[in-house]
C-alpha atoms as a PDB file:
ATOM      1  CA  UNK A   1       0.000   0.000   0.000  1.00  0.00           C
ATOM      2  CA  UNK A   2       1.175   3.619  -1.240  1.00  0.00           C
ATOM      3  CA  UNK A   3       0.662   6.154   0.720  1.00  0.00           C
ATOM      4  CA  UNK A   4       1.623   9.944   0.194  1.00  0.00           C
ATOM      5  CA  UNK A   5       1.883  12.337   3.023  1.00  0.00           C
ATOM      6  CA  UNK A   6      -1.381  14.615   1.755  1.00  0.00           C
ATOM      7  CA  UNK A   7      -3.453  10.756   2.333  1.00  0.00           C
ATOM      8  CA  UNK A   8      -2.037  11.178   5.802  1.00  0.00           C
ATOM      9  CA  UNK A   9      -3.509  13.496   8.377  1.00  0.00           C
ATOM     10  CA  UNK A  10      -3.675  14.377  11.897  1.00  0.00           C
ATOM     11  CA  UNK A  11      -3.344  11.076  13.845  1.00  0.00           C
ATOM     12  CA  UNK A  12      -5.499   9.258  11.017  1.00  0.00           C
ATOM     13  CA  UNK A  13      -3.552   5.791  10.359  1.00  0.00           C
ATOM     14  CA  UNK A  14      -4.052   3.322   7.656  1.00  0.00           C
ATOM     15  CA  UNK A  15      -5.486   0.326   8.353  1.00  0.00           C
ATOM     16  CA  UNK A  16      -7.067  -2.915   6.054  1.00  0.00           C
ATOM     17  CA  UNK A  17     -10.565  -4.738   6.423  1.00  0.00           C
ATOM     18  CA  UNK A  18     -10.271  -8.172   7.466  1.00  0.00           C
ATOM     19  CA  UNK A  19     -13.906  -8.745   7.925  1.00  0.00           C
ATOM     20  CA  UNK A  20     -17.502  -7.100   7.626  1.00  0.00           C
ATOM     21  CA  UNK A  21     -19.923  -7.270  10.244  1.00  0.00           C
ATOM     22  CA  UNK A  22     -23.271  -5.330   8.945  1.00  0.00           C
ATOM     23  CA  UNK A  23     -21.852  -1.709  10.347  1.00  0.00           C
ATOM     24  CA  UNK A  24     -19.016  -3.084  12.221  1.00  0.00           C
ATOM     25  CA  UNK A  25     -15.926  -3.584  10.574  1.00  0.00           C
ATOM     26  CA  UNK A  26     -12.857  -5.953  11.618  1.00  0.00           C
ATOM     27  CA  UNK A  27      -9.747  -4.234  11.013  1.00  0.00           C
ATOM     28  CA  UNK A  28      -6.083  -4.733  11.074  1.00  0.00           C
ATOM     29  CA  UNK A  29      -3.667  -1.850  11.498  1.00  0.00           C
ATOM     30  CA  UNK A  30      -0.125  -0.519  12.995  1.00  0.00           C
ATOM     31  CA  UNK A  31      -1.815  -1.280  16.826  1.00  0.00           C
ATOM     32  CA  UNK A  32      -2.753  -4.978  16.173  1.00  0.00           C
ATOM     33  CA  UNK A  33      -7.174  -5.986  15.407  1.00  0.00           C
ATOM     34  CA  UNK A  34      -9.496  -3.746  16.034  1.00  0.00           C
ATOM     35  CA  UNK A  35     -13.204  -2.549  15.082  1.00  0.00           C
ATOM     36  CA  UNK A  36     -14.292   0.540  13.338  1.00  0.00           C
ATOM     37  CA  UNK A  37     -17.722   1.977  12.104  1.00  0.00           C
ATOM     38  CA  UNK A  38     -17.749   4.202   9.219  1.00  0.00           C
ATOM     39  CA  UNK A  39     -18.284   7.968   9.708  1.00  0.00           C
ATOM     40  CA  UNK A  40     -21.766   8.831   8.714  1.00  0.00           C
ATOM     41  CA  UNK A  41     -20.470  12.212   7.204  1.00  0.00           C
ATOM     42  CA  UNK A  42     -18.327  10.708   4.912  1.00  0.00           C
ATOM     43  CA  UNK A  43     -20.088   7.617   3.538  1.00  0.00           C
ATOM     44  CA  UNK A  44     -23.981   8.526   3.725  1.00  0.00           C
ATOM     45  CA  UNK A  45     -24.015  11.870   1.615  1.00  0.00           C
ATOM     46  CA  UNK A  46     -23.975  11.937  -1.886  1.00  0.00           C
ATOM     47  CA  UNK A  47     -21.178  11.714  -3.849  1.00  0.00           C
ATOM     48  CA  UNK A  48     -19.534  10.027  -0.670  1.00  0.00           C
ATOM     49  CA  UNK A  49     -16.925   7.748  -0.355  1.00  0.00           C
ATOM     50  CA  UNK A  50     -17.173   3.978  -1.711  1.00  0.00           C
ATOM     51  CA  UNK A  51     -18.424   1.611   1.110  1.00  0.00           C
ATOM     52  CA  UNK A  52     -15.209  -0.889   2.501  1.00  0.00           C
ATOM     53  CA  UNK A  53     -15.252  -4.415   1.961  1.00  0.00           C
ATOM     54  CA  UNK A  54     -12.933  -7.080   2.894  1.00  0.00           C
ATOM     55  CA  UNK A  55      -9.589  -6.463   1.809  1.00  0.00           C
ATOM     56  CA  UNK A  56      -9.797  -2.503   1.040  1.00  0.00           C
ATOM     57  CA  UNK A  57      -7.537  -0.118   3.078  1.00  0.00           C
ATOM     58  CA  UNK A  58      -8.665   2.386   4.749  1.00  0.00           C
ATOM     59  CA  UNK A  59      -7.824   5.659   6.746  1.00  0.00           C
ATOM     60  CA  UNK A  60      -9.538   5.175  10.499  1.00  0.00           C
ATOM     61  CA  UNK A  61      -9.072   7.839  13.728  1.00  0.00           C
ATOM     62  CA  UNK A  62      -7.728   5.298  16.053  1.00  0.00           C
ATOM     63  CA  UNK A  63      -9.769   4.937  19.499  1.00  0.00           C
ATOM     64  CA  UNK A  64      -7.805   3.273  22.051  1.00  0.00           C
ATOM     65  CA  UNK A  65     -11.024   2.501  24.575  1.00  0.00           C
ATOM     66  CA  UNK A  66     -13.141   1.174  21.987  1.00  0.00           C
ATOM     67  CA  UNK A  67     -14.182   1.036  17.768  1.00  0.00           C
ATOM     68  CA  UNK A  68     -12.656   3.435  15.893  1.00  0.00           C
ATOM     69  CA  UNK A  69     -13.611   5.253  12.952  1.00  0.00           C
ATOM     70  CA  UNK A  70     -13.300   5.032   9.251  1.00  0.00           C
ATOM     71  CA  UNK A  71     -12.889   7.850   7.368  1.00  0.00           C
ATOM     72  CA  UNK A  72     -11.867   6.896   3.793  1.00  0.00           C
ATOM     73  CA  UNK A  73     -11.563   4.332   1.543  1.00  0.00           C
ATOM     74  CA  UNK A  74      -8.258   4.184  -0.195  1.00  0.00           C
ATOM     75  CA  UNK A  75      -7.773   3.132  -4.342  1.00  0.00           C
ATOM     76  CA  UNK A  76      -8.485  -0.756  -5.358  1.00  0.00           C
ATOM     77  CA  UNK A  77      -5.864  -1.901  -6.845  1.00  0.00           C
ATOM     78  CA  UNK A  78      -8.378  -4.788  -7.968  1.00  0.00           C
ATOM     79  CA  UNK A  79     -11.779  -5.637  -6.854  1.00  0.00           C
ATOM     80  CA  UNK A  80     -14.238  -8.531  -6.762  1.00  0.00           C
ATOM     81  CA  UNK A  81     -17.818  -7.707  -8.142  1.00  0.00           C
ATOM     82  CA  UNK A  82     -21.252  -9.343  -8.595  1.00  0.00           C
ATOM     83  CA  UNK A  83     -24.370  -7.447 -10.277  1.00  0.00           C
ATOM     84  CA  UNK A  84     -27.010  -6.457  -7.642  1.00  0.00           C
ATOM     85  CA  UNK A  85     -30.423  -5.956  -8.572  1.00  0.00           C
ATOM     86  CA  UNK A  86     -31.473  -3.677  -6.728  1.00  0.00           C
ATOM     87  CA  UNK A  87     -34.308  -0.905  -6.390  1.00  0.00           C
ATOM     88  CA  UNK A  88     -37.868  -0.560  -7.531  1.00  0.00           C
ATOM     89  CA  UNK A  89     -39.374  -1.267 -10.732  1.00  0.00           C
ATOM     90  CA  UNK A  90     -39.289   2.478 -12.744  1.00  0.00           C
ATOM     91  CA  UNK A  91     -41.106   2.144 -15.672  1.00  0.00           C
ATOM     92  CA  UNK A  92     -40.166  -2.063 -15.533  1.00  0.00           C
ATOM     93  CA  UNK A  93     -36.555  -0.851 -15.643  1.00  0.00           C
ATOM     94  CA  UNK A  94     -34.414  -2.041 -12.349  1.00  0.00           C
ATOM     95  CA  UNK A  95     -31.469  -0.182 -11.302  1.00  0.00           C
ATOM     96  CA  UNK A  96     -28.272  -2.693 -11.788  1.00  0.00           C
ATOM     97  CA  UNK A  97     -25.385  -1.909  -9.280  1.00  0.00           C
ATOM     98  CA  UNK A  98     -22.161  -3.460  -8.354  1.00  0.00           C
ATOM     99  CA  UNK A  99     -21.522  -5.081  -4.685  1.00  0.00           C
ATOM    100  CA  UNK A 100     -17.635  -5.867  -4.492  1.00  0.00           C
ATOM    101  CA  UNK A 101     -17.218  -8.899  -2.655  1.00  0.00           C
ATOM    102  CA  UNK A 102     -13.550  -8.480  -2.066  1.00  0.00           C
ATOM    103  CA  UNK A 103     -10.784  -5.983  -2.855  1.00  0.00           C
ATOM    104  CA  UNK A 104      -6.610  -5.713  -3.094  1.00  0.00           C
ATOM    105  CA  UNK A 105      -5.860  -9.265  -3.948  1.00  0.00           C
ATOM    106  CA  UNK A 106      -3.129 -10.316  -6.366  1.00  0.00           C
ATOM    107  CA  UNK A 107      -4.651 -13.671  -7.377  1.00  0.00           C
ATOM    108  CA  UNK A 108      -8.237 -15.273  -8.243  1.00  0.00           C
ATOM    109  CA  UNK A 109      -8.433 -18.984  -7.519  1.00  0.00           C
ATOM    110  CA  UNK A 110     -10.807 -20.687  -9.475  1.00  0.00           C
ATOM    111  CA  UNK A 111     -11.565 -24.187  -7.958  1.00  0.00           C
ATOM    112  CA  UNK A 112     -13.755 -26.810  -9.694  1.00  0.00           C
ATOM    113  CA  UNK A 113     -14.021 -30.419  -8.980  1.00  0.00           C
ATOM    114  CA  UNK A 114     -12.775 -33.682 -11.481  1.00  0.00           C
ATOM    115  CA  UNK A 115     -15.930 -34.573 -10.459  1.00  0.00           C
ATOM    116  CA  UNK A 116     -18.833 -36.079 -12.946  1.00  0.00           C
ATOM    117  CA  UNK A 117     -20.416 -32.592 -12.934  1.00  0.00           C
ATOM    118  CA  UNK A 118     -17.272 -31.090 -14.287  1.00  0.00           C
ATOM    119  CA  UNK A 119     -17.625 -28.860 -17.332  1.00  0.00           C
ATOM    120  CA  UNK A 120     -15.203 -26.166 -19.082  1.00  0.00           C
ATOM    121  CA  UNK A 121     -17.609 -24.039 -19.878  1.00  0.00           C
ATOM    122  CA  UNK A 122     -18.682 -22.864 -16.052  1.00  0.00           C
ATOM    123  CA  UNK A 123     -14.759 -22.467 -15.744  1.00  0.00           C
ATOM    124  CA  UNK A 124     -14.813 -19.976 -18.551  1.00  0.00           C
ATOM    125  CA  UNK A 125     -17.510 -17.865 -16.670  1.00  0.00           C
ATOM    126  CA  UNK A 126     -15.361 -17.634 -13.931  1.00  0.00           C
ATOM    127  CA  UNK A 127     -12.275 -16.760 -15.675  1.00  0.00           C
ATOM    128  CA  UNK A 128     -14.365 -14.158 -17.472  1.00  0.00           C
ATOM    129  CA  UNK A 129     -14.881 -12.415 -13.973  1.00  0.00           C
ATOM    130  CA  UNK A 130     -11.455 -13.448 -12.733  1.00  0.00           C
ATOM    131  CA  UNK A 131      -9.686 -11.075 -15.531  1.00  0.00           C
ATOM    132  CA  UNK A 132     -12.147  -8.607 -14.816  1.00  0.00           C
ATOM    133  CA  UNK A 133     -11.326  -8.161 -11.176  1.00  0.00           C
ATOM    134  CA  UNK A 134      -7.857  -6.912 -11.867  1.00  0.00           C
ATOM    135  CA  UNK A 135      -6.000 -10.299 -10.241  1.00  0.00           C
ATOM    136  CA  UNK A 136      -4.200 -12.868 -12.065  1.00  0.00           C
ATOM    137  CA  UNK A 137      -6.599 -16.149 -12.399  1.00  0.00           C
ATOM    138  CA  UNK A 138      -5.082 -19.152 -11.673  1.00  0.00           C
ATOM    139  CA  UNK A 139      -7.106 -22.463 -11.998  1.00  0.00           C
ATOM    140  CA  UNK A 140      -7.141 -25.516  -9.603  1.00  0.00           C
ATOM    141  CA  UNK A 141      -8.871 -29.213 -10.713  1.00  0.00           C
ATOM    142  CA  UNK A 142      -9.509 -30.495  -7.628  1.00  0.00           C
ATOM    143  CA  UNK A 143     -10.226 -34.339  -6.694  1.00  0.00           C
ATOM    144  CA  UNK A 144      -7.567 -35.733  -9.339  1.00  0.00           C
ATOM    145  CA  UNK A 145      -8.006 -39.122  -7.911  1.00  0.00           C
ATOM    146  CA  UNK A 146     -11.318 -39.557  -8.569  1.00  0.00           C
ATOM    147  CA  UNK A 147     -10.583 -38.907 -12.624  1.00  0.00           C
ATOM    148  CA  UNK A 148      -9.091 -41.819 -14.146  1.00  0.00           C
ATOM    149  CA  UNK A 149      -7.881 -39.443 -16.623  1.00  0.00           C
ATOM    150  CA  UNK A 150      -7.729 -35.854 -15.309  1.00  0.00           C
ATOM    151  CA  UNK A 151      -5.057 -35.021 -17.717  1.00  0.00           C
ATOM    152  CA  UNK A 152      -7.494 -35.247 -20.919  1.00  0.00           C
ATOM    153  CA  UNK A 153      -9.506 -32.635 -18.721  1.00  0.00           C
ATOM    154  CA  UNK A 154      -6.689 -30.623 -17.816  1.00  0.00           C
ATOM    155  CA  UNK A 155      -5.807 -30.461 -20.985  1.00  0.00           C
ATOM    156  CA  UNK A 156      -9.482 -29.086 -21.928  1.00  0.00           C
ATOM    157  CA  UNK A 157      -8.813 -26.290 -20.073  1.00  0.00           C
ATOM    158  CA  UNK A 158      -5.786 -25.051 -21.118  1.00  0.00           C
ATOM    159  CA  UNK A 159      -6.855 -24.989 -24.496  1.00  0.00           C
ATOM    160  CA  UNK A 160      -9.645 -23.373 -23.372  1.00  0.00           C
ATOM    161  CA  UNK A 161      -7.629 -20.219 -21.478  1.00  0.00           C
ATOM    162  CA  UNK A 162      -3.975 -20.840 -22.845  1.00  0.00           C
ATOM    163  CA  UNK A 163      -2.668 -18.007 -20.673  1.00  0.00           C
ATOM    164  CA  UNK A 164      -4.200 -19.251 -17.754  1.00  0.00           C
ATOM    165  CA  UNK A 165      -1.664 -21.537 -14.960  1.00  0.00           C
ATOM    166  CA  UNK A 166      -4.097 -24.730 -14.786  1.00  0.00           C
ATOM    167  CA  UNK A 167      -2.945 -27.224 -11.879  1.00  0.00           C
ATOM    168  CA  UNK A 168      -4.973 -30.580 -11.039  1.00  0.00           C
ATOM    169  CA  UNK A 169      -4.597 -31.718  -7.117  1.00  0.00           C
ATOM    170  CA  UNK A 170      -5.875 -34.061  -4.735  1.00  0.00           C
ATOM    171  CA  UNK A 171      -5.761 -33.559  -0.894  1.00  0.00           C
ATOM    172  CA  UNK A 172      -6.617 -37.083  -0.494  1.00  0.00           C
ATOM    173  CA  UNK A 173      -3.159 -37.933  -1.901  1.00  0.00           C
ATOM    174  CA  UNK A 174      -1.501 -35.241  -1.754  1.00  0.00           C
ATOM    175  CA  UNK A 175      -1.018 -35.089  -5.468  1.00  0.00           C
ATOM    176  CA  UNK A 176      -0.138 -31.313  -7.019  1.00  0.00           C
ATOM    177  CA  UNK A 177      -0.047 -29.120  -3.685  1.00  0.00           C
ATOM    178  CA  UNK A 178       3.874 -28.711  -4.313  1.00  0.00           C
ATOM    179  CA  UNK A 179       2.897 -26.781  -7.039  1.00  0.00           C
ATOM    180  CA  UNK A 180       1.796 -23.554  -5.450  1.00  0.00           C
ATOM    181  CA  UNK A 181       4.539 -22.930  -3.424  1.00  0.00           C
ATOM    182  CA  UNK A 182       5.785 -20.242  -6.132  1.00  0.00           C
ATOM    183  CA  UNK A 183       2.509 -18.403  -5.369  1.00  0.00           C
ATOM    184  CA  UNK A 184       3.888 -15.555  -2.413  1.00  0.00           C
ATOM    185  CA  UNK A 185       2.728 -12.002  -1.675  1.00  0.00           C
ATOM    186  CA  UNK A 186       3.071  -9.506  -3.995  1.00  0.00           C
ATOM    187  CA  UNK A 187       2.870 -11.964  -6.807  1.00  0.00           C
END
């Protein structure tokens, strides 16, 4: 996280959503866990600031005794988002919004089962919101000992999304988990 000195003010310290509890908010900053609620000021007017979800950063006033409060919500570096139908029927025209499920992550970890249900094509969905988000999809065929073949499926797949890593495991076995160990922050 970048922060320039004009982001910074007064005793206001940076801090990251680890969870979302309706109006409470689990956060993680310089002083260890701690709560926060959002200041009504700065997220309930219009033109306001963008709710926080897990993951964002965010700037909070610190309170020692108790929750303390969030004041901003820094820039996503990648976010993500479902459509959410929302609002009343105007002239049988909804209003379509965004809710962002998660924020600031470097990778999207698409997970499907070698199972008898598997298909290619649901995979493709998800790698269609994966490169949306902004993170770098990786796929993982799970339950490799249950395929005779998994490698014909595998294969699929990658000709399916060519750029895409594609990795078959098994946690029964053990098979594949070696794999990931490349996978570390930042990247």
């Amino acid at each position: 996280m970048y922060l320039s000195n004009d982001t910074l003010q007064d005793n206001y310290i940076p801090a990251r959503v680890t969870a979302v509890h309706k109006a409470r908010y689990a956060l993680v900053c310089e002083h260890g866990e701690c709560f926060g609620r959002l200041k009504s000021s700065n997220y309930f007017n219009e033109g306001s600031e963008e709710f926080p979800t897990t993951g964002d950063f965010v700037l909070i006033n610190y309170n020692f005794s108790g929750d303390g409060q969030i004041l901003k919500t820094l820039p996503r570096k990648s976010k993500f988002v479902r459509s959410d139908f929302s609002g009343h029927a105007a002239g049988y025209v909804k209003t379509i919004l965004e809710q962002v499920i998660a924020a600031n992550f470097d990778f999207v970890f698409i997970l499907s089962s070698l199972n008898q249900d598997f298909k290619v094509n649901r995979i493709m969905r998800y790698l269609t919101q994966a490169r949306q988000s902004g993170g770098h999809p990786v796929v993982i065929l799970t339950k490799a000992d249950l395929s005779p073949d998994y490698s014909m499926l595998l294969a699929d797949v990658q000709k399916a999304a060519p750029n895409v890593p594609v990795h078959a495991v098994s946690s029964h076995t053990g098979f594949g988990q070696i794999r990931y160990l490349h996978i570390h922050v930042g990247r």
